[in-house]
C-alpha atoms as a PDB file:
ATOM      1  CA  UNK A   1      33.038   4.493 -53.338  1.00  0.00           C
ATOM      2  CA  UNK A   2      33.898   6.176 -50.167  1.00  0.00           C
ATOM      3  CA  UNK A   3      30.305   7.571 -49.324  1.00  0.00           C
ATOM      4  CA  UNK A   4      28.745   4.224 -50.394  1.00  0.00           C
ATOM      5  CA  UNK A   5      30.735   2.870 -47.739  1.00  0.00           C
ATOM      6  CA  UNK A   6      30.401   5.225 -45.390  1.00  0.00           C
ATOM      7  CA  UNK A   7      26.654   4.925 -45.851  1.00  0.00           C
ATOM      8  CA  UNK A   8      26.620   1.282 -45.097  1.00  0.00           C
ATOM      9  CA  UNK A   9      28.514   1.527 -42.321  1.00  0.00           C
ATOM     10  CA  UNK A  10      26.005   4.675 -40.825  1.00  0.00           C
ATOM     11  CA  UNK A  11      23.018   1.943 -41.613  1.00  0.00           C
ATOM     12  CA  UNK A  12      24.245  -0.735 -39.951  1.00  0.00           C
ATOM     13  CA  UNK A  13      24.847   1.201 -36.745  1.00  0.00           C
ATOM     14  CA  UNK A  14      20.889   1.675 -37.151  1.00  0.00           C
ATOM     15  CA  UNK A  15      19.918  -1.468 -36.977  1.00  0.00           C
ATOM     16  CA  UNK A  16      22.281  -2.978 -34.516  1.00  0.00           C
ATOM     17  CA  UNK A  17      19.746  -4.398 -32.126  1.00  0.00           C
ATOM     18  CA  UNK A  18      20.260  -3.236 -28.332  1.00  0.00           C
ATOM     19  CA  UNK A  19      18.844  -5.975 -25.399  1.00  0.00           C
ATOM     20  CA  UNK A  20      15.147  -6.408 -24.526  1.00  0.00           C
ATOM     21  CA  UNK A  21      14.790  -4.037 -21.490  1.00  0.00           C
ATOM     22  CA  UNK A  22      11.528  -4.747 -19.629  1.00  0.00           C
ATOM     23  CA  UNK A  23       9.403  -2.208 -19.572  1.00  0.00           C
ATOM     24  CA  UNK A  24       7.454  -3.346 -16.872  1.00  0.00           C
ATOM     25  CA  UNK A  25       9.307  -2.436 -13.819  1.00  0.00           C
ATOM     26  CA  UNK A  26       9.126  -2.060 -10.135  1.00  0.00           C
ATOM     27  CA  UNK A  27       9.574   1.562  -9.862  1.00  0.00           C
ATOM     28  CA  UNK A  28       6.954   1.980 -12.622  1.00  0.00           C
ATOM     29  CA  UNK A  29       4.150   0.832 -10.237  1.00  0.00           C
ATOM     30  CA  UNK A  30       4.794   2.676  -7.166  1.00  0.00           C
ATOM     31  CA  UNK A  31       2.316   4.475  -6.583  1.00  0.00           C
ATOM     32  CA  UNK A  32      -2.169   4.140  -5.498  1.00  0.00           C
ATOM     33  CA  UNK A  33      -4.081   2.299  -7.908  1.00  0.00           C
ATOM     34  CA  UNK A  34      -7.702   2.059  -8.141  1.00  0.00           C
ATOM     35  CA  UNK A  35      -9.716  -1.080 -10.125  1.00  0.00           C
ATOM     36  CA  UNK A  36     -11.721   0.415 -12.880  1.00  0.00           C
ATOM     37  CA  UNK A  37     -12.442  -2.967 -14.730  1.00  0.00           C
ATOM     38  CA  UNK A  38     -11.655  -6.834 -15.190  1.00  0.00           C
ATOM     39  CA  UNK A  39     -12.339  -8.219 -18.443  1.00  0.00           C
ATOM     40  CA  UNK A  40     -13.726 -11.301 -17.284  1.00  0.00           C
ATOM     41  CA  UNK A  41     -15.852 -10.713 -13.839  1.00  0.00           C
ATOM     42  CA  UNK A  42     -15.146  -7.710 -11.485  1.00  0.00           C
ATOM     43  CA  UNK A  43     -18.011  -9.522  -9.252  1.00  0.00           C
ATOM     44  CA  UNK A  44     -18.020 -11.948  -6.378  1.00  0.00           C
ATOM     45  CA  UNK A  45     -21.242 -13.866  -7.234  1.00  0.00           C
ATOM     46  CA  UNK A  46     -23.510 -10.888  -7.767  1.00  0.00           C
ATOM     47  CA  UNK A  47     -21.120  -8.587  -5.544  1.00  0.00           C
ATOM     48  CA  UNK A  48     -19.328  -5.648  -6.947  1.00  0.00           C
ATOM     49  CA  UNK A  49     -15.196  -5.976  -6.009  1.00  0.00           C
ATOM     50  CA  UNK A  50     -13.357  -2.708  -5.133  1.00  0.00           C
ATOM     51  CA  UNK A  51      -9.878  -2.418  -4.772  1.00  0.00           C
ATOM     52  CA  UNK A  52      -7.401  -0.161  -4.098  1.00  0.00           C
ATOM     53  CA  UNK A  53      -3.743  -0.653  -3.824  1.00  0.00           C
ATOM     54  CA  UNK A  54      -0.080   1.273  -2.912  1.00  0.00           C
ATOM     55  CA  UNK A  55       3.210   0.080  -4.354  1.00  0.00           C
ATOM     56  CA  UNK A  56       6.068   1.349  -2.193  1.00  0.00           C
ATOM     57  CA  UNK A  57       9.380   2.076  -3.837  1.00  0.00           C
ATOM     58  CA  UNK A  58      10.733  -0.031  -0.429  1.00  0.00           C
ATOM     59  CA  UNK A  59       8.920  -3.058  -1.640  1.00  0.00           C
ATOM     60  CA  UNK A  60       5.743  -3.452   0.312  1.00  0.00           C
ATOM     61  CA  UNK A  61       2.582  -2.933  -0.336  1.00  0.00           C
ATOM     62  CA  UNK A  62      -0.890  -2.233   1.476  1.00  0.00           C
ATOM     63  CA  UNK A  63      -4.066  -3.156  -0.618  1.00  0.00           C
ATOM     64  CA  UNK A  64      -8.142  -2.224   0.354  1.00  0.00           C
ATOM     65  CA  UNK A  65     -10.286  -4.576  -0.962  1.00  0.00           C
ATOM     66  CA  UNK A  66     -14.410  -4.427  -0.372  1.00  0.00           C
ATOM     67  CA  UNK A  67     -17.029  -7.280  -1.421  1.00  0.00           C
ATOM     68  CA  UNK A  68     -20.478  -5.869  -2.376  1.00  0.00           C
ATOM     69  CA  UNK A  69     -21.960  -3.521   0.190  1.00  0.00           C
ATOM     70  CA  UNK A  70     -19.575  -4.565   3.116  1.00  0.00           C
ATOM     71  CA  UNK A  71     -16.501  -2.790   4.612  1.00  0.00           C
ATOM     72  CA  UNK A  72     -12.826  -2.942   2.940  1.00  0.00           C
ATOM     73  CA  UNK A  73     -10.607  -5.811   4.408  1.00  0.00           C
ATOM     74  CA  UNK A  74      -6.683  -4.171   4.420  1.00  0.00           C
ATOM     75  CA  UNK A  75      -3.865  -6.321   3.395  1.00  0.00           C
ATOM     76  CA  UNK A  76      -0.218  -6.071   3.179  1.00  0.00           C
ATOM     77  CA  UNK A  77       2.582  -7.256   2.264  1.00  0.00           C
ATOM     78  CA  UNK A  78       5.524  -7.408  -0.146  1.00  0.00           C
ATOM     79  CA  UNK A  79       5.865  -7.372  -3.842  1.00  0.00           C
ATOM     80  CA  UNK A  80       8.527  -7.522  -6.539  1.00  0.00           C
ATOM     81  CA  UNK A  81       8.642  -7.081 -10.051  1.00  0.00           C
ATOM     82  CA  UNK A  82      11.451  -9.955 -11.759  1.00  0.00           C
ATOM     83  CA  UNK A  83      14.067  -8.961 -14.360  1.00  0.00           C
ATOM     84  CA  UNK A  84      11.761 -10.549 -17.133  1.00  0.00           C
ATOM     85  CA  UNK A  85       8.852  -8.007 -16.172  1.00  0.00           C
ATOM     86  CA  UNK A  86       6.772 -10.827 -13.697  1.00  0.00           C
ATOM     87  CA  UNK A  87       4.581  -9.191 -11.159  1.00  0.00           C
ATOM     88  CA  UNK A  88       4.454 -11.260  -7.538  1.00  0.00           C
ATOM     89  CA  UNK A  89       4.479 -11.055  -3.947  1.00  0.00           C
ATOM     90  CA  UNK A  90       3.436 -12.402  -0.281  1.00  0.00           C
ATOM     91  CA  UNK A  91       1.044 -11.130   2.226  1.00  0.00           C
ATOM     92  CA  UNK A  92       2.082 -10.295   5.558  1.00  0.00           C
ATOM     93  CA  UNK A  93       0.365 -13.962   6.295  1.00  0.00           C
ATOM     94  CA  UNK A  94       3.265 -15.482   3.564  1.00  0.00           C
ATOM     95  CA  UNK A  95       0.932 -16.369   1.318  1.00  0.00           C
ATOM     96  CA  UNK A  96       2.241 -16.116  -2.070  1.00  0.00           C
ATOM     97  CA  UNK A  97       0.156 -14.367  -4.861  1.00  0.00           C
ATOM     98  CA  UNK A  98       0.756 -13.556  -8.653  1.00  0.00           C
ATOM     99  CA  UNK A  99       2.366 -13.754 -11.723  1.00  0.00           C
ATOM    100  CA  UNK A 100       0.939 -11.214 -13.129  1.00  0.00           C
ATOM    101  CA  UNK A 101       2.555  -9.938 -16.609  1.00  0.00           C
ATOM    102  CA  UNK A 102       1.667  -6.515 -16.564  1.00  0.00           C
ATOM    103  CA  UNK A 103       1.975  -3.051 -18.469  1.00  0.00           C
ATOM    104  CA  UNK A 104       1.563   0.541 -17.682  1.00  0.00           C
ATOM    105  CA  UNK A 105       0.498   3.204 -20.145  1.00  0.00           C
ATOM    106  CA  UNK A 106       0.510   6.638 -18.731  1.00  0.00           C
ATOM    107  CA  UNK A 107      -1.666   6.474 -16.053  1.00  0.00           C
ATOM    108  CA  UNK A 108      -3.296   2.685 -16.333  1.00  0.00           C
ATOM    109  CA  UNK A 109      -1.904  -0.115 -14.801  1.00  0.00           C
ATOM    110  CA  UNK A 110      -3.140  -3.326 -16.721  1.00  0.00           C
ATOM    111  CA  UNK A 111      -2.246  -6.956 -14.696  1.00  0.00           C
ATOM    112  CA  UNK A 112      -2.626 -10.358 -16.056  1.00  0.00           C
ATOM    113  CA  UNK A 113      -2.033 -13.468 -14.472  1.00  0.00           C
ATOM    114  CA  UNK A 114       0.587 -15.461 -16.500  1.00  0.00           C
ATOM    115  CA  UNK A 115      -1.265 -18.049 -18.301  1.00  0.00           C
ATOM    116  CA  UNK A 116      -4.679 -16.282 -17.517  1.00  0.00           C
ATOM    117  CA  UNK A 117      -6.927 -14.265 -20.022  1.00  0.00           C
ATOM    118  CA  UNK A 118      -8.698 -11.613 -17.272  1.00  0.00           C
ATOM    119  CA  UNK A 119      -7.375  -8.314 -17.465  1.00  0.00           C
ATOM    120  CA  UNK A 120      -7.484  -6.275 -13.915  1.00  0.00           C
ATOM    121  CA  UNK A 121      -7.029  -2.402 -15.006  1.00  0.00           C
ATOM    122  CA  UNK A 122      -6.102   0.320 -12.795  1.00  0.00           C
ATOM    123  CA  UNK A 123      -6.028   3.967 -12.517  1.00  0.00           C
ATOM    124  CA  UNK A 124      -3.211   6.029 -11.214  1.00  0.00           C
ATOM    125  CA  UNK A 125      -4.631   7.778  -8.387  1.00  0.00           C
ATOM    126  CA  UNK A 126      -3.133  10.500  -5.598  1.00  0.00           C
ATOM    127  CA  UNK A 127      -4.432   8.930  -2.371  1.00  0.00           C
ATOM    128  CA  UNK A 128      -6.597   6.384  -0.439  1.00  0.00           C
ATOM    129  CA  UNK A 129      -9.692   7.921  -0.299  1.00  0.00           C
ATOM    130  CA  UNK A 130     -10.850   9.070   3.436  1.00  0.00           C
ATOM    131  CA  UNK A 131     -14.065   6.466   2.414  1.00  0.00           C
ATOM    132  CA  UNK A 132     -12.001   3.608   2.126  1.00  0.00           C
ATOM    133  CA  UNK A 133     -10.169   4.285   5.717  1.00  0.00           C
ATOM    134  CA  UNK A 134     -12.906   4.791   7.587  1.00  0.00           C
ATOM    135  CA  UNK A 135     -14.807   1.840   6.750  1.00  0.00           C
ATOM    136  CA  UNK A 136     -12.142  -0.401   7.599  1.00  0.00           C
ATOM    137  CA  UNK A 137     -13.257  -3.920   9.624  1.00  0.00           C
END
Protein backbone atom coordinates (compact mmCIF):
# COMPACT_ATOMS: atom_id res chain seq x y z
CA UNK A 1 0.00 0.00 0.00
CA UNK A 2 2.85 2.20 0.83
CA UNK A 3 4.67 2.05 -2.66
CA UNK A 4 1.28 2.39 -4.45
CA UNK A 5 1.11 5.53 -2.73
CA UNK A 6 4.27 6.60 -2.98
CA UNK A 7 4.01 5.99 -6.71
CA UNK A 8 1.06 8.23 -7.11
CA UNK A 9 2.39 10.78 -5.35
CA UNK A 10 6.01 10.56 -7.65
CA UNK A 11 3.38 10.77 -10.82
CA UNK A 12 1.63 13.52 -9.92
CA UNK A 13 4.73 15.62 -9.32
CA UNK A 14 5.20 14.71 -13.20
CA UNK A 15 2.51 16.13 -14.45
CA UNK A 16 2.09 19.20 -12.36
CA UNK A 17 2.00 21.74 -15.14
CA UNK A 18 4.66 24.69 -14.73
CA UNK A 19 3.56 28.38 -16.53
CA UNK A 20 3.76 29.04 -20.29
CA UNK A 21 7.23 30.71 -20.60
CA UNK A 22 7.59 32.41 -24.01
CA UNK A 23 10.01 31.18 -25.90
CA UNK A 24 10.27 33.93 -28.09
CA UNK A 25 12.32 36.44 -26.33
CA UNK A 26 14.27 39.57 -26.67
CA UNK A 27 17.62 38.30 -25.92
CA UNK A 28 16.94 35.41 -28.35
CA UNK A 29 17.10 37.81 -31.36
CA UNK A 30 20.06 39.83 -30.73
CA UNK A 31 22.07 39.37 -33.06
CA UNK A 32 22.49 40.10 -37.61
CA UNK A 33 19.89 38.56 -39.55
CA UNK A 34 19.78 38.14 -43.16
CA UNK A 35 16.20 37.54 -45.33
CA UNK A 36 16.46 34.24 -47.05
CA UNK A 37 12.65 33.98 -47.96
CA UNK A 38 8.94 35.29 -47.49
CA UNK A 39 6.31 32.91 -48.12
CA UNK A 40 4.13 35.16 -49.83
CA UNK A 41 6.27 37.82 -52.08
CA UNK A 42 9.96 38.70 -51.24
CA UNK A 43 9.46 41.24 -54.37
CA UNK A 44 8.54 44.86 -54.74
CA UNK A 45 6.62 44.64 -58.07
CA UNK A 46 9.19 42.69 -60.04
CA UNK A 47 12.09 43.90 -57.58
CA UNK A 48 14.02 41.53 -55.46
CA UNK A 49 13.90 42.87 -51.43
CA UNK A 50 17.12 42.41 -49.36
CA UNK A 51 17.34 42.91 -45.90
CA UNK A 52 19.53 42.75 -43.27
CA UNK A 53 19.00 43.53 -39.69
CA UNK A 54 20.92 43.84 -35.92
CA UNK A 55 19.04 43.34 -32.68
CA UNK A 56 20.96 44.98 -29.84
CA UNK A 57 20.72 43.47 -26.39
CA UNK A 58 20.23 47.56 -25.42
CA UNK A 59 17.09 47.62 -27.42
CA UNK A 60 17.76 49.27 -30.72
CA UNK A 61 18.12 48.19 -33.78
CA UNK A 62 19.73 49.22 -37.27
CA UNK A 63 18.17 47.46 -40.40
CA UNK A 64 19.66 47.58 -44.43
CA UNK A 65 17.09 47.22 -46.69
CA UNK A 66 17.71 47.33 -50.81
CA UNK A 67 14.83 47.39 -53.61
CA UNK A 68 15.88 45.63 -56.87
CA UNK A 69 19.19 46.80 -58.28
CA UNK A 70 19.39 50.08 -56.15
CA UNK A 71 21.47 50.93 -53.02
CA UNK A 72 20.40 49.81 -49.29
CA UNK A 73 18.34 52.55 -47.41
CA UNK A 74 19.60 52.20 -43.36
CA UNK A 75 17.06 52.44 -40.69
CA UNK A 76 16.99 52.46 -37.03
CA UNK A 77 15.37 52.39 -34.30
CA UNK A 78 14.02 50.54 -31.26
CA UNK A 79 12.42 47.23 -30.72
CA UNK A 80 10.96 45.10 -27.94
CA UNK A 81 9.82 41.77 -27.60
CA UNK A 82 6.34 41.71 -24.96
CA UNK A 83 5.95 39.17 -22.14
CA UNK A 84 3.45 37.17 -24.42
CA UNK A 85 6.31 36.69 -27.14
CA UNK A 86 4.97 39.94 -29.59
CA UNK A 87 7.67 41.33 -31.76
CA UNK A 88 7.40 45.47 -32.26
CA UNK A 89 9.14 48.60 -32.41
CA UNK A 90 9.59 52.39 -33.77
CA UNK A 91 11.96 53.89 -36.17
CA UNK A 92 14.10 56.61 -35.24
CA UNK A 93 11.22 58.70 -37.31
CA UNK A 94 8.51 57.15 -34.41
CA UNK A 95 6.86 55.32 -36.69
CA UNK A 96 5.54 52.28 -35.18
CA UNK A 97 6.01 48.84 -36.96
CA UNK A 98 5.05 45.13 -36.09
CA UNK A 99 3.45 42.60 -34.34
CA UNK A 100 5.20 40.12 -35.46
CA UNK A 101 4.74 36.58 -33.55
CA UNK A 102 7.88 35.07 -34.14
CA UNK A 103 10.15 31.90 -33.43
CA UNK A 104 13.74 31.02 -33.56
CA UNK A 105 15.12 27.57 -34.26
CA UNK A 106 18.82 27.36 -34.02
CA UNK A 107 19.96 29.65 -36.34
CA UNK A 108 16.52 30.89 -38.28
CA UNK A 109 14.60 33.59 -37.22
CA UNK A 110 10.95 33.14 -38.63
CA UNK A 111 8.52 36.60 -38.17
CA UNK A 112 4.89 36.81 -38.77
CA UNK A 113 2.75 39.63 -38.54
CA UNK A 114 -0.07 38.89 -36.00
CA UNK A 115 -3.07 38.22 -37.97
CA UNK A 116 -0.95 37.87 -41.26
CA UNK A 117 -0.11 34.56 -43.18
CA UNK A 118 3.57 35.74 -44.86
CA UNK A 119 6.38 34.26 -43.24
CA UNK A 120 9.76 36.56 -43.36
CA UNK A 121 12.74 33.95 -42.51
CA UNK A 122 16.10 34.85 -41.47
CA UNK A 123 19.49 33.53 -41.09
CA UNK A 124 21.75 34.06 -38.18
CA UNK A 125 24.64 35.72 -39.59
CA UNK A 126 28.21 37.19 -38.01
CA UNK A 127 28.28 40.65 -39.61
CA UNK A 128 26.96 43.29 -42.09
CA UNK A 129 28.57 42.49 -45.04
CA UNK A 130 31.29 45.25 -46.29
CA UNK A 131 28.69 45.18 -49.67
CA UNK A 132 25.88 46.33 -47.85
CA UNK A 133 27.95 49.42 -46.16
CA UNK A 134 29.37 50.65 -48.94
CA UNK A 135 26.46 51.00 -51.04
CA UNK A 136 24.67 52.96 -48.63
CA UNK A 137 22.46 56.20 -50.16
Amino acid sequence: MAMLLLGLVACGEQNKQTPDTPTFTKDGIVGIWELTSVSTKATVGSETVFVYVQFESSGSFTLYQKIGSGRYTKFEGTFSVTEDGKLGGKYANGTAWGPYEGSVSGSTLSLTPVGGNEVDTYKKIAEIPASVLSDLY
